[in-house]
PDB file of N, CA and C in Angstrom:
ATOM      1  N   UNK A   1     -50.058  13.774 -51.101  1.00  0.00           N
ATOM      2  CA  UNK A   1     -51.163  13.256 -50.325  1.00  0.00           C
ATOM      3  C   UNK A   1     -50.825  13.364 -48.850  1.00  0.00           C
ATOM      4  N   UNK A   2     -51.086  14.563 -48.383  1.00  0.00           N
ATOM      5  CA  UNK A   2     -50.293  14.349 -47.015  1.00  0.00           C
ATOM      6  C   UNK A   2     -51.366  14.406 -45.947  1.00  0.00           C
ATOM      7  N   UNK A   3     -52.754  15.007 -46.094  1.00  0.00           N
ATOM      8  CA  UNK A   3     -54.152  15.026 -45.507  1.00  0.00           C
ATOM      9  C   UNK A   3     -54.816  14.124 -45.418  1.00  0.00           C
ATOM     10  N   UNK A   4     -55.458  13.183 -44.385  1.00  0.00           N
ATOM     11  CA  UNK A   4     -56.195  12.088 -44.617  1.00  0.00           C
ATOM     12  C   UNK A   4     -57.355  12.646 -45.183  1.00  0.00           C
ATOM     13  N   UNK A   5     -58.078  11.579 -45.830  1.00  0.00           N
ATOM     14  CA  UNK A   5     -59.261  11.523 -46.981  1.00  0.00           C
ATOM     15  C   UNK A   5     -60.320  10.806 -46.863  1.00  0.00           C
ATOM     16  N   UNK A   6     -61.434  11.296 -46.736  1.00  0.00           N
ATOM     17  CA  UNK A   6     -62.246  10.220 -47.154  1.00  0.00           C
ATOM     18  C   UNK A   6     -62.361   9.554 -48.153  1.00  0.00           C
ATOM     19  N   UNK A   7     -62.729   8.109 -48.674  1.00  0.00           N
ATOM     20  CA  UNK A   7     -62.690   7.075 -50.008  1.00  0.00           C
ATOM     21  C   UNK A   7     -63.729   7.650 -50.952  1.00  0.00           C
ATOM     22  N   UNK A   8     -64.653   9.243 -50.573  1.00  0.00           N
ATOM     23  CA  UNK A   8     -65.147   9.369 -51.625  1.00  0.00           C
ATOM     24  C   UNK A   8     -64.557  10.550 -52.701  1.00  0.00           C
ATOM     25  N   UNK A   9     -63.213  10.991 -52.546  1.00  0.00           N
ATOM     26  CA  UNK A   9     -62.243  11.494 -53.068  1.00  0.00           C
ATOM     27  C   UNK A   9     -62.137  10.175 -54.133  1.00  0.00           C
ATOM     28  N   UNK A  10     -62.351  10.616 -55.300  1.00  0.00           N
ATOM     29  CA  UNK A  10     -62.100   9.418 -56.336  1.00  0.00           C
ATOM     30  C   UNK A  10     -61.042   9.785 -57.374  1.00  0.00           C
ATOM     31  N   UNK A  11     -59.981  11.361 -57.464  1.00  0.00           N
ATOM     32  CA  UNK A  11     -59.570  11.839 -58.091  1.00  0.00           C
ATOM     33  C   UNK A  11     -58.277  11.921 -57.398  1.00  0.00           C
ATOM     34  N   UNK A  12     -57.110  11.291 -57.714  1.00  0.00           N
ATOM     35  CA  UNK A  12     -55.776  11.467 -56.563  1.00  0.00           C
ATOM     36  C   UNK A  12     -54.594  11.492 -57.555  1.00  0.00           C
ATOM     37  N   UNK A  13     -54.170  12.576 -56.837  1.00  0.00           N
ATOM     38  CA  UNK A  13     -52.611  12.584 -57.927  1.00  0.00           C
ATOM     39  C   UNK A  13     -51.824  11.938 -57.066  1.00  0.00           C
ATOM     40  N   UNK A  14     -50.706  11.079 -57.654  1.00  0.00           N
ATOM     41  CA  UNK A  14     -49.555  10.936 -56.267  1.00  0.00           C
ATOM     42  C   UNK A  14     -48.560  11.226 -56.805  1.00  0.00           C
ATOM     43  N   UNK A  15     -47.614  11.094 -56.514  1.00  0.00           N
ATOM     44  CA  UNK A  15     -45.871  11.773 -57.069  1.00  0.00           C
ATOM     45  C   UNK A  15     -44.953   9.933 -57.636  1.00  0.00           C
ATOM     46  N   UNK A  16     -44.013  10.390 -57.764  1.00  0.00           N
ATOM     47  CA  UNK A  16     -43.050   9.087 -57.570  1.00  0.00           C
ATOM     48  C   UNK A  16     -42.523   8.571 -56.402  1.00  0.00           C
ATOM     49  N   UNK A  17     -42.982   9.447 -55.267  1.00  0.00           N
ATOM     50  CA  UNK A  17     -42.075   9.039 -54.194  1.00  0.00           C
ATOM     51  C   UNK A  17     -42.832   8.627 -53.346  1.00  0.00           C
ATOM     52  N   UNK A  18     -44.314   8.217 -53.735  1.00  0.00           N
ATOM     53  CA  UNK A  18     -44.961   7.435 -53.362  1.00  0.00           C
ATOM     54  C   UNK A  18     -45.623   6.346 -54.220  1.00  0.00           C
ATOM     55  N   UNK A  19     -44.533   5.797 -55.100  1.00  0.00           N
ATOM     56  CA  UNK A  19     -44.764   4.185 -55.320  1.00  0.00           C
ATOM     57  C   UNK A  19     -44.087   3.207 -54.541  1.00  0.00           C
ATOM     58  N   UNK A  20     -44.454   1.775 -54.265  1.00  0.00           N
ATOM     59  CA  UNK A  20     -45.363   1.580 -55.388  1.00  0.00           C
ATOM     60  C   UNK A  20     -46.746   1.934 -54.900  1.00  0.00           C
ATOM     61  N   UNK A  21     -47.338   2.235 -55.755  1.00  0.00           N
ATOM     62  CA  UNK A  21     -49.093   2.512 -55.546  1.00  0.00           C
ATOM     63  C   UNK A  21     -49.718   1.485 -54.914  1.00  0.00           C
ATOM     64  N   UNK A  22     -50.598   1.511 -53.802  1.00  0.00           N
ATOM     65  CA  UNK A  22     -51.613   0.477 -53.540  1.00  0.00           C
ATOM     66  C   UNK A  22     -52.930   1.778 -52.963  1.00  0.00           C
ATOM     67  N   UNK A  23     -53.830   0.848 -53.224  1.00  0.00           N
ATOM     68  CA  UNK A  23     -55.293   1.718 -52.411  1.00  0.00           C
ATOM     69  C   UNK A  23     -55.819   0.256 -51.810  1.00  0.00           C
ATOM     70  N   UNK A  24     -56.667   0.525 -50.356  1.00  0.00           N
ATOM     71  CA  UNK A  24     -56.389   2.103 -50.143  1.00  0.00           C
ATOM     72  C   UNK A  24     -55.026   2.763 -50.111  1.00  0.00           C
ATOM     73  N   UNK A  25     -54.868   3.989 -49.633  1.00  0.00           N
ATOM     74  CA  UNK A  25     -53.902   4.672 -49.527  1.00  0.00           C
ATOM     75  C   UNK A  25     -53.973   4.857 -47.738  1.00  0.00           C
ATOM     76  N   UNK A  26     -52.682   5.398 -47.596  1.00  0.00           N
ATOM     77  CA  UNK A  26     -52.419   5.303 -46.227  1.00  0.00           C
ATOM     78  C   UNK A  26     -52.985   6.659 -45.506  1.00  0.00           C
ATOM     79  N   UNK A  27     -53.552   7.406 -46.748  1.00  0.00           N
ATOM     80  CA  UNK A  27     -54.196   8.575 -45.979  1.00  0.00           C
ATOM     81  C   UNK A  27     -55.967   8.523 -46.027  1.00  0.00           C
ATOM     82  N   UNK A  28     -56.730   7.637 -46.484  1.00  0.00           N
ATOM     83  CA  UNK A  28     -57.834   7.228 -46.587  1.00  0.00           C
ATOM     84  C   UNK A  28     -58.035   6.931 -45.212  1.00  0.00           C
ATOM     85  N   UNK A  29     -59.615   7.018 -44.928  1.00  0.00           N
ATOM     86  CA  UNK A  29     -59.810   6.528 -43.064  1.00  0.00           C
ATOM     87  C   UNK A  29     -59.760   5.324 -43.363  1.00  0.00           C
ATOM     88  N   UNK A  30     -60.058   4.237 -42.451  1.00  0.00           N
ATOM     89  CA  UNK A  30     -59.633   2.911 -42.325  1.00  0.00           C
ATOM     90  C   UNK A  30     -61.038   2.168 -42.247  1.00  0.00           C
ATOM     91  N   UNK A  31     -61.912   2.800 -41.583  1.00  0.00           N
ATOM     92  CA  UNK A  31     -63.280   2.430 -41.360  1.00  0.00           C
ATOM     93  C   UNK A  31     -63.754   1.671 -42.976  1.00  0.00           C
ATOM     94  N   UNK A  32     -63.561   2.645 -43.844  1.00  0.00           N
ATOM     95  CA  UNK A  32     -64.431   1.540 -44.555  1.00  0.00           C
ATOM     96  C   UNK A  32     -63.680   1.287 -45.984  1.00  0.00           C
ATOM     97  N   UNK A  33     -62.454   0.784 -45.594  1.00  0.00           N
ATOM     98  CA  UNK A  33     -61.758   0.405 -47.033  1.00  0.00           C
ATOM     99  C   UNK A  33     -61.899  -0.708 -47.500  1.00  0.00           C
ATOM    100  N   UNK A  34     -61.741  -1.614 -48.320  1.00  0.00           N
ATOM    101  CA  UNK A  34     -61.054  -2.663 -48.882  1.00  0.00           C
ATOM    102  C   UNK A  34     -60.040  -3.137 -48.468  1.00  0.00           C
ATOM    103  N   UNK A  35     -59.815  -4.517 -49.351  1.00  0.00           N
ATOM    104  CA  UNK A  35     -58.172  -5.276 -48.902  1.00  0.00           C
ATOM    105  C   UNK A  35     -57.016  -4.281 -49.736  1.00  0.00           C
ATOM    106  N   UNK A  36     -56.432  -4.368 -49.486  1.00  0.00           N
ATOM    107  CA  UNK A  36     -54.983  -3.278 -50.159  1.00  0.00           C
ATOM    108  C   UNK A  36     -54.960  -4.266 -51.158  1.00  0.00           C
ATOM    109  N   UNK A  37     -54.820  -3.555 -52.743  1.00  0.00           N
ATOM    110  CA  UNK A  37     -54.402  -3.854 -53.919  1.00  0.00           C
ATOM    111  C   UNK A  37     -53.205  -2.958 -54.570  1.00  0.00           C
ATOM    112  N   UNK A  38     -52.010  -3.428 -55.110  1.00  0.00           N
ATOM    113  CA  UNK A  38     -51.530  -2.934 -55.435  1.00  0.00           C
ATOM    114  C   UNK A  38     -51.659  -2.319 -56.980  1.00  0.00           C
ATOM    115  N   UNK A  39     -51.325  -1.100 -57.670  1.00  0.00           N
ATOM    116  CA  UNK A  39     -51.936  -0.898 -58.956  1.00  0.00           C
ATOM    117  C   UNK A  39     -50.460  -0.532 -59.867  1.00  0.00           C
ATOM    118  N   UNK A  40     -50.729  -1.023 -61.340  1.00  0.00           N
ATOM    119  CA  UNK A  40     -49.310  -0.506 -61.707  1.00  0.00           C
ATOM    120  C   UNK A  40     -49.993   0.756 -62.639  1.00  0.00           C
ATOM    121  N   UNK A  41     -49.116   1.802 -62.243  1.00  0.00           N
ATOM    122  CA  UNK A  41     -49.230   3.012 -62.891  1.00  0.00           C
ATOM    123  C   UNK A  41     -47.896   3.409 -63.444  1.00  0.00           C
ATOM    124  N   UNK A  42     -47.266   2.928 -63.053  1.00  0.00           N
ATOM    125  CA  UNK A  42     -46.066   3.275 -64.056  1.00  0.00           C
ATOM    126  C   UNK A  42     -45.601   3.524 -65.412  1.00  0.00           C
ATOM    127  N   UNK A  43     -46.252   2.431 -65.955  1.00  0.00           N
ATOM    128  CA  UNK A  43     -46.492   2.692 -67.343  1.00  0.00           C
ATOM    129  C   UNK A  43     -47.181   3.795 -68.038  1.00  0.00           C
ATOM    130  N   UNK A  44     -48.082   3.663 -67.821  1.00  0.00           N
ATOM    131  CA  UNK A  44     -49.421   4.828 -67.989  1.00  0.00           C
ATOM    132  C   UNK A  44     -49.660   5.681 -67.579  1.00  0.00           C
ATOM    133  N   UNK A  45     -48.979   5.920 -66.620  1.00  0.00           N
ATOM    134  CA  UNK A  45     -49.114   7.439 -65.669  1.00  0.00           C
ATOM    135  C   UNK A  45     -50.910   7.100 -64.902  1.00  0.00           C
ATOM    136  N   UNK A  46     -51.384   6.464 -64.889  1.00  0.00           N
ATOM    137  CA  UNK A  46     -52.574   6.114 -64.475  1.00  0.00           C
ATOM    138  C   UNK A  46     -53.042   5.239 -64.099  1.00  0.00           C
ATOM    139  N   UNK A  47     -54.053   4.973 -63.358  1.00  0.00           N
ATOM    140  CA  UNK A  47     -54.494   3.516 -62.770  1.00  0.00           C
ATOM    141  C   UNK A  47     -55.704   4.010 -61.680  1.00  0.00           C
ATOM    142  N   UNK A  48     -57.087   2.113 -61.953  1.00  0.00           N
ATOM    143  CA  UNK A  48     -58.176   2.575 -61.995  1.00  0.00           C
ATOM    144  C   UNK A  48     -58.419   1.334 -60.655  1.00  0.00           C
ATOM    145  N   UNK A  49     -58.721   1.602 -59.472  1.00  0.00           N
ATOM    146  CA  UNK A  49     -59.056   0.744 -58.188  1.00  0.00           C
ATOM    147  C   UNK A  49     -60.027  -0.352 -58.653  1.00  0.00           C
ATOM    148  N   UNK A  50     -59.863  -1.297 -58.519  1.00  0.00           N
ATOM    149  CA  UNK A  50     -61.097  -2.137 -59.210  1.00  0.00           C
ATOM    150  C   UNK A  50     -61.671  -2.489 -58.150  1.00  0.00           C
ATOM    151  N   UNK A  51     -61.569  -1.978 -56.779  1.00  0.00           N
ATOM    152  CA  UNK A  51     -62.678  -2.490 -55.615  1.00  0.00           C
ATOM    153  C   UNK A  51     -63.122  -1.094 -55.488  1.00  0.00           C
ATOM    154  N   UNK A  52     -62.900   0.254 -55.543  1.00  0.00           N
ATOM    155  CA  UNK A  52     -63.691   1.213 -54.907  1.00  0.00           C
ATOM    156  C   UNK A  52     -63.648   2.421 -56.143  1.00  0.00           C
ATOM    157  N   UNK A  53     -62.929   2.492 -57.464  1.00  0.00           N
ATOM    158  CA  UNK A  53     -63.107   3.213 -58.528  1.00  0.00           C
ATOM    159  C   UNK A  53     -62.025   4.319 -58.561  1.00  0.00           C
ATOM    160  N   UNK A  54     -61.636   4.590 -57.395  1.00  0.00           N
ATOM    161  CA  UNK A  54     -60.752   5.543 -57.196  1.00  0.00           C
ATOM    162  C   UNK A  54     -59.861   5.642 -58.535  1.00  0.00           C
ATOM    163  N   UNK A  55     -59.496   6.617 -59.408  1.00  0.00           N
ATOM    164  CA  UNK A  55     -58.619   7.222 -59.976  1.00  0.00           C
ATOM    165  C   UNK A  55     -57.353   7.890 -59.810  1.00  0.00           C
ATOM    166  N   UNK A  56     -56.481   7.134 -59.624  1.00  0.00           N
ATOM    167  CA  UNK A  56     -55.113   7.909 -59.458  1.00  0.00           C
ATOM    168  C   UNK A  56     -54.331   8.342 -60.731  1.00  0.00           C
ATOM    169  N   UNK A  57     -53.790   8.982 -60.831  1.00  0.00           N
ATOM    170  CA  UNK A  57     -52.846   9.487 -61.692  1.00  0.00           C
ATOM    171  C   UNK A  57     -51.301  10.264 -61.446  1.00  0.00           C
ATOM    172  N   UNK A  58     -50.721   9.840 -62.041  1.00  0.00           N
ATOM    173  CA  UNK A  58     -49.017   9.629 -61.818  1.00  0.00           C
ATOM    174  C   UNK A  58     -48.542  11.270 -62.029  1.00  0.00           C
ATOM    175  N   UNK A  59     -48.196  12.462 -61.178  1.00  0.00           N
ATOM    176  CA  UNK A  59     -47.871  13.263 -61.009  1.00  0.00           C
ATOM    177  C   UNK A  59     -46.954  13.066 -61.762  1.00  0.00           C
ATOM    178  N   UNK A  60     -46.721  14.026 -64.054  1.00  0.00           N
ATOM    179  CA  UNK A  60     -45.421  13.893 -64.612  1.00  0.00           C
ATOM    180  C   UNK A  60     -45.689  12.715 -65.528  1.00  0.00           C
ATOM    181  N   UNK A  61     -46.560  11.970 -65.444  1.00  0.00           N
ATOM    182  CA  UNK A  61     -47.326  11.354 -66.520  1.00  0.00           C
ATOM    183  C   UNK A  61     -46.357   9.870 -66.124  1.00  0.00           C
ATOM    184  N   UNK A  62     -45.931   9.034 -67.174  1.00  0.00           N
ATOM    185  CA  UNK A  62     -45.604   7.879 -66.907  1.00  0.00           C
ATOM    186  C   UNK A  62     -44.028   8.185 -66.886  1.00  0.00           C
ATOM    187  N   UNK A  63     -43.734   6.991 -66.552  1.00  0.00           N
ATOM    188  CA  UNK A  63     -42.121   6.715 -66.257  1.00  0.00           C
ATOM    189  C   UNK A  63     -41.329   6.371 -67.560  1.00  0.00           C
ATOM    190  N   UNK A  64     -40.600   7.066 -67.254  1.00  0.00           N
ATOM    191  CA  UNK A  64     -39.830   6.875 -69.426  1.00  0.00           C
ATOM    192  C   UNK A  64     -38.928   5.624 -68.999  1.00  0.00           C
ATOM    193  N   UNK A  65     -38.717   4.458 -69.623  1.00  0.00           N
ATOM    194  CA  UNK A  65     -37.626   3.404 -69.655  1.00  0.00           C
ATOM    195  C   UNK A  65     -38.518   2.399 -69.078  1.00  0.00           C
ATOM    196  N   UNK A  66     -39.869   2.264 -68.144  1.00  0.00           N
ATOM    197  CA  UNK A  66     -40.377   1.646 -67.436  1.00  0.00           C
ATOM    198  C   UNK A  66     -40.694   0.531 -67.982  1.00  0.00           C
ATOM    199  N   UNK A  67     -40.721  -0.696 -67.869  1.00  0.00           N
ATOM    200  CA  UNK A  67     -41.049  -1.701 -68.463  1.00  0.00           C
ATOM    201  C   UNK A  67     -42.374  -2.470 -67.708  1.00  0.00           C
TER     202      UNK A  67
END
C-alpha cells in the first residue's frame, strides 16, 4: 500500500509488515474517514471495516501458530 487512496477502494491487500491492521489506513485521504479501528486479520487472513466496509485481506492468507 504505498499510494494514497481514496476510501472508495474497498478491496486492499496488505502484507505482514503492515500489522497490526487498523482502517483507516495511513494511505487513505483524511478528509473523510472514520475513528481508527483496529481489525484482527490474523487469524483469517481477512477482515471486514465495520464503519466504511472496506475489505482487507492478508497478503499469504493467515498466520500459521496465530492464536
Amino acid at each position: 500500500m504505498n499510494q494514497q487512496t481514496d476510501n472508495k477502494n474497498r478491496e486492499i491487500e496488505i502484507t505482514v509488515d503492515e500489522l497490526p491492521l487498523h482502517c483507516p489506513t495511513p494511505e487513505m485521504q483524511l478528509w473523510n474517514t472514520h475513528p481508527r479501528v483496529f481489525l484482527p486479520i490474523e487469524k483469517t487472513g481477512e477482515a471486514l471495516c465495520p464503519y466504511c466496509g472496506t475489505h482487507y485481506t492478508l497478503k499469504g492468507g493467515p498466520l500459521a501458530g496465530h492464536h
